[in-house]
N, C-alpha and C. Protein backbone atom coordinates (compact mmCIF):
# COMPACT_ATOMS: atom_id res chain seq x y z
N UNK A 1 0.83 -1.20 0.00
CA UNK A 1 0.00 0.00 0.00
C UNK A 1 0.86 1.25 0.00
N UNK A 2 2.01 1.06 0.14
CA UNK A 2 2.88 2.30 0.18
C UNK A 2 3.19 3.19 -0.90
N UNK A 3 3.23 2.37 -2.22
CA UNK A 3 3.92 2.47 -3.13
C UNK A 3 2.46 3.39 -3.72
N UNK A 4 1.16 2.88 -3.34
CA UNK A 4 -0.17 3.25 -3.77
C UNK A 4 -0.13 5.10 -3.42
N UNK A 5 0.27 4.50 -2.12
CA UNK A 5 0.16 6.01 -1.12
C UNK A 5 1.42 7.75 -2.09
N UNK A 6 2.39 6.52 -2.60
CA UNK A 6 3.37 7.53 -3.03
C UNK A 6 3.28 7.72 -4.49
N UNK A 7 2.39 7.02 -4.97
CA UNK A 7 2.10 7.48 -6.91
C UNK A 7 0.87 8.30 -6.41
N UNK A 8 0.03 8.45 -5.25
CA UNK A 8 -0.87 9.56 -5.18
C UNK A 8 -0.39 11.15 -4.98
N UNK A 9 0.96 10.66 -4.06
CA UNK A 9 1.46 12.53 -3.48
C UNK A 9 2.38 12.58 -4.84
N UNK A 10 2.75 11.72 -5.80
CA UNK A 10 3.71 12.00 -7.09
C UNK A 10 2.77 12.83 -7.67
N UNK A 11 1.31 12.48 -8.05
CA UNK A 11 0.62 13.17 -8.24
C UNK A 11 0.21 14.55 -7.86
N UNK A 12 0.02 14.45 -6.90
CA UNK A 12 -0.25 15.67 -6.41
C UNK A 12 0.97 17.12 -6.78
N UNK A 13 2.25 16.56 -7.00
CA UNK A 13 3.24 17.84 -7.50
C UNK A 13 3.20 18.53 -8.83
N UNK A 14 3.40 19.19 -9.21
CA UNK A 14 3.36 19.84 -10.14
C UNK A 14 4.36 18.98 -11.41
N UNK A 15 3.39 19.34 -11.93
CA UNK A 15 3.80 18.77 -13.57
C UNK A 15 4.71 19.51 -14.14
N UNK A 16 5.59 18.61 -15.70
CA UNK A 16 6.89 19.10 -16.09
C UNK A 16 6.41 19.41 -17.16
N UNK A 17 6.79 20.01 -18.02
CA UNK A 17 6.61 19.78 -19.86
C UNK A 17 6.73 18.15 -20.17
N UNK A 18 7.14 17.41 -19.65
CA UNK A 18 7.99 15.88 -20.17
C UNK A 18 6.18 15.26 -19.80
N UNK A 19 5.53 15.82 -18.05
CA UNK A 19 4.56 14.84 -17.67
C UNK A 19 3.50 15.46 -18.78
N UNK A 20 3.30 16.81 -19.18
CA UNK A 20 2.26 17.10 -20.27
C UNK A 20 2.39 16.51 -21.94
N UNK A 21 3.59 16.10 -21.86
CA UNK A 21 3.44 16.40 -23.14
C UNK A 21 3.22 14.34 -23.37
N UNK A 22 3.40 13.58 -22.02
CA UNK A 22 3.27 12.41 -21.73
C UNK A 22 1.80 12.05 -22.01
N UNK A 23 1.37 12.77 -21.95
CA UNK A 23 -0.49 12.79 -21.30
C UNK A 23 -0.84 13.04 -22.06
N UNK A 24 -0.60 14.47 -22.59
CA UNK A 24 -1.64 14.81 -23.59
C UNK A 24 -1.07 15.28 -25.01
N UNK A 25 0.57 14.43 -25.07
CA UNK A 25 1.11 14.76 -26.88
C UNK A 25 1.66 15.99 -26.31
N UNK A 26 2.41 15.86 -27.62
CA UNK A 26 3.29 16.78 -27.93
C UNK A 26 2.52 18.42 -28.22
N UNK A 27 2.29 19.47 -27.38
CA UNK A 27 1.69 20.66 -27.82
C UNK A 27 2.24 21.55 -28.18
N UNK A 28 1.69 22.65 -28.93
CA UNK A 28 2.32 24.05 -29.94
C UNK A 28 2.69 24.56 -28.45
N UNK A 29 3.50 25.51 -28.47
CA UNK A 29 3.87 26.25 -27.10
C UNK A 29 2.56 27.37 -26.87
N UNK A 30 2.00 27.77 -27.84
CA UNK A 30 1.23 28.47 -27.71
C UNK A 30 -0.19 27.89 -26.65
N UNK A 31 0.24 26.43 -26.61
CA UNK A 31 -0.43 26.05 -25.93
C UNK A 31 0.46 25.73 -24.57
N UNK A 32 1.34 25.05 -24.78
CA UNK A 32 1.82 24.52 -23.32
C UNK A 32 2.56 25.62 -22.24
N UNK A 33 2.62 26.83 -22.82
CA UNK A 33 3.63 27.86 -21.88
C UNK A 33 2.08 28.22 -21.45
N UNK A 34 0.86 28.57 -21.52
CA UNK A 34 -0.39 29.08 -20.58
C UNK A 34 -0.62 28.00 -19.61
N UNK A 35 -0.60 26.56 -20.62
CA UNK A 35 -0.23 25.56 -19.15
C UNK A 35 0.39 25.68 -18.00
N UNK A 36 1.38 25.54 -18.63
CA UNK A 36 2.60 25.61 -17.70
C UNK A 36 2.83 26.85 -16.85
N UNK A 37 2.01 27.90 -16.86
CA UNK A 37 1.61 29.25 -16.06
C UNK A 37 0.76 28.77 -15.03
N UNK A 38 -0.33 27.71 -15.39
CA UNK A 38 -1.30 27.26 -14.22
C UNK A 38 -0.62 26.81 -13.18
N UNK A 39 0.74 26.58 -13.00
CA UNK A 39 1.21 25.06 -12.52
C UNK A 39 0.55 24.06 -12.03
N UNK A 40 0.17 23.38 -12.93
CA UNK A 40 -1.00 22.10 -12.84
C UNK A 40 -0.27 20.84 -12.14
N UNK A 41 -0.99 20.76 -11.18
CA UNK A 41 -0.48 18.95 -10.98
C UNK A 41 -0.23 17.68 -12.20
N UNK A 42 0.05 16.95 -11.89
CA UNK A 42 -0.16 15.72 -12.83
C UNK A 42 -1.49 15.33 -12.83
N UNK A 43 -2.15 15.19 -11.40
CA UNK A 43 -3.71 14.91 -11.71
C UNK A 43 -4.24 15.69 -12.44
N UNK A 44 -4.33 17.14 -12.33
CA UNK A 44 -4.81 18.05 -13.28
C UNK A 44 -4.85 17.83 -14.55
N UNK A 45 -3.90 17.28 -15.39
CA UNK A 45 -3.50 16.76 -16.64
C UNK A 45 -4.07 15.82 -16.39
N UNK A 46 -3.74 14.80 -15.72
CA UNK A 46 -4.85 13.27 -16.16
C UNK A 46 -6.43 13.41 -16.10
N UNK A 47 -6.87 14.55 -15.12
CA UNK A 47 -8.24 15.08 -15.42
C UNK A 47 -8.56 15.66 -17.01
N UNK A 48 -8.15 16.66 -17.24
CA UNK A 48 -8.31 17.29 -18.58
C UNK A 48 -7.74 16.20 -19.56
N UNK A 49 -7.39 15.31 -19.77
CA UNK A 49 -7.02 14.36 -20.58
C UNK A 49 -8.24 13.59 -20.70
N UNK A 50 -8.66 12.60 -19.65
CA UNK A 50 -9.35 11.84 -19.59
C UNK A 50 -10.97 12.75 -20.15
N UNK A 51 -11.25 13.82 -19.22
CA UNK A 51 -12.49 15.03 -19.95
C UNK A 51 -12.67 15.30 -21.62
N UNK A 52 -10.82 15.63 -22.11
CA UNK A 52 -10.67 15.64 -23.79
C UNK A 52 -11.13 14.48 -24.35
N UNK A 53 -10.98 13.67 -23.45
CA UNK A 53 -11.28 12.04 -24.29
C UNK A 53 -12.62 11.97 -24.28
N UNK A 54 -13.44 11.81 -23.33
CA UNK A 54 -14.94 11.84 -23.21
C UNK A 54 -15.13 11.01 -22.43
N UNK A 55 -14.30 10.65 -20.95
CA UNK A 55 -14.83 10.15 -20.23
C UNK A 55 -14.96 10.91 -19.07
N UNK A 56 -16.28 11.92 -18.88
CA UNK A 56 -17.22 12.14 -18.40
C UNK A 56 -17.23 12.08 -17.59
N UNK A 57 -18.00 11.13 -17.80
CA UNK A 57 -18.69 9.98 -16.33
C UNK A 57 -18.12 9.70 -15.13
N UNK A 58 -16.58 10.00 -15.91
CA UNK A 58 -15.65 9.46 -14.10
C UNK A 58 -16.11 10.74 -13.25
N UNK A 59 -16.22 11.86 -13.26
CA UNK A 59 -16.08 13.24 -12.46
C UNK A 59 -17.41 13.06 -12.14
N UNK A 60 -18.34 12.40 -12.27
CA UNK A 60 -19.81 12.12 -11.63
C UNK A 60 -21.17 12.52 -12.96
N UNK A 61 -22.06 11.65 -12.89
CA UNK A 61 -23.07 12.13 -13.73
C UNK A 61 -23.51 13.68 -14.05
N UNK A 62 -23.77 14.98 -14.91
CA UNK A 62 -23.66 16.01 -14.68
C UNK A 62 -22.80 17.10 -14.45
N UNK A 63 -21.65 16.08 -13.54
CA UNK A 63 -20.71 17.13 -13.07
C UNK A 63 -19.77 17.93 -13.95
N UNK A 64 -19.49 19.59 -13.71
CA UNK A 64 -18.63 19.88 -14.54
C UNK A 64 -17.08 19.71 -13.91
N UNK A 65 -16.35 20.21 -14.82
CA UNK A 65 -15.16 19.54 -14.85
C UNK A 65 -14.15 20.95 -13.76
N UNK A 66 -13.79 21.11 -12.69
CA UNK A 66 -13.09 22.78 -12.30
C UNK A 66 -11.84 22.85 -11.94
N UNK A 67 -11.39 23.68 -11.36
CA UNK A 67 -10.24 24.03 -10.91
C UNK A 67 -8.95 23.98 -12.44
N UNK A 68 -8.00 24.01 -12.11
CA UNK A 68 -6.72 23.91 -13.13
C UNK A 68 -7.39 22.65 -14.23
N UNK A 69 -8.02 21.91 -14.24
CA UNK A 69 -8.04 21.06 -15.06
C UNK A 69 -9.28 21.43 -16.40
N UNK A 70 -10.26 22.59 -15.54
CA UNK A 70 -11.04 22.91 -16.24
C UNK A 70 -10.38 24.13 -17.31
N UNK A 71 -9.05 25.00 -16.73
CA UNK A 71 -8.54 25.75 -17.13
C UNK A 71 -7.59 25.30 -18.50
N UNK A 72 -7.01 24.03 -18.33
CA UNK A 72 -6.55 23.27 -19.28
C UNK A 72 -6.95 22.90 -20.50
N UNK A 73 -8.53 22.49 -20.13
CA UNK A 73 -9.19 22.09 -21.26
C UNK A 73 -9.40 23.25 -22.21
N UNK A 74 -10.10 24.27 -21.40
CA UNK A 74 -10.59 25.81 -22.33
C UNK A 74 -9.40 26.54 -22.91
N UNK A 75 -8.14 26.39 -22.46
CA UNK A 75 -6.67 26.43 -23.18
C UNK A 75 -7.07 25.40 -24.73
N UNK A 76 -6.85 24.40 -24.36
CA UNK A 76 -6.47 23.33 -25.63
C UNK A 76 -8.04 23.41 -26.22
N UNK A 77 -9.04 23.72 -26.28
CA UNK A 77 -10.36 24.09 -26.94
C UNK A 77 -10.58 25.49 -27.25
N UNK A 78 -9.72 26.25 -27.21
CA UNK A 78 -10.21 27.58 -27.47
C UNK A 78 -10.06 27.63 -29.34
N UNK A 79 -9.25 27.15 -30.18
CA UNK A 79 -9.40 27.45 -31.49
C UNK A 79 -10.46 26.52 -31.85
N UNK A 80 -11.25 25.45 -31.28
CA UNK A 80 -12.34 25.17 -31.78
C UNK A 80 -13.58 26.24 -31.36
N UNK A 81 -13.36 26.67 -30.20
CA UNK A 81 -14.88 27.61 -29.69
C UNK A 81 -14.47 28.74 -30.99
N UNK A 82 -13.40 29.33 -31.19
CA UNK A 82 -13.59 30.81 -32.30
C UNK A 82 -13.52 30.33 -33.60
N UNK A 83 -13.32 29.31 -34.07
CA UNK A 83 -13.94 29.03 -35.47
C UNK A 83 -15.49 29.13 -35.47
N UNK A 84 -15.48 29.74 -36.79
CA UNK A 84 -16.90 30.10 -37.07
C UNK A 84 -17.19 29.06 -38.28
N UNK A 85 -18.09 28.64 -38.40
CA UNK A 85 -18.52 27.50 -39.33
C UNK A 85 -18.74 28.45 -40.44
N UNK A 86 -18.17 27.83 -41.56
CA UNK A 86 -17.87 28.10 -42.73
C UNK A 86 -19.47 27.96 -44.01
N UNK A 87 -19.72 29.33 -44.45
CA UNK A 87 -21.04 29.28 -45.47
C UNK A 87 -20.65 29.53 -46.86
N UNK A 88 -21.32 28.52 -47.08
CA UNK A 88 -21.24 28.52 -48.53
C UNK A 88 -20.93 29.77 -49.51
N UNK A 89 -20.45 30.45 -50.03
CA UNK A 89 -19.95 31.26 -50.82
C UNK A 89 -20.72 31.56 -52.00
């Protein structure tokens, strides 16, 4: 149980470029230096990872997603929210 106890507080420290880019690929800096301003845990990243993916459900039926991890996501989703869908010409 120890080893359980110490991949939880590994977690809990702040993440590197090496643990983001582990998790969630290789990103434009334009993305990973606003990251890397949050100083996000590693959980933080395995939250917003697992949320990018679409599993949901783990954070509870309904629930939204907060703190640094919610900040992560709206980072790496912001050039989909300002595209404007494209009309026919």
């Amino acid at each position: 149980m120890q080893q359980s106890h110490s991949t939880e507080a590994a977690k809990r420290g702040f993440a590197t470029t090496d643990d983001v880019a582990r998790i969630l690929g290789n990103l434009d800096p334009t993305k990973m230096l606003p990251i890397m301003a949050l100083r996000p845990t590693i959980l933080d990243i395995e939250e917003a990872s697992m949320w990018l993916a679409g599993d949901r459900d783990v954070f509870g039926p309904g629930m939204p997603l907060q703190g640094v991890a919610s900040q992560i996501v709206a980072i790496l989703t912001a050039d989909e929210e300002e595209e404007e869908p494209r009309r026919p010409g």
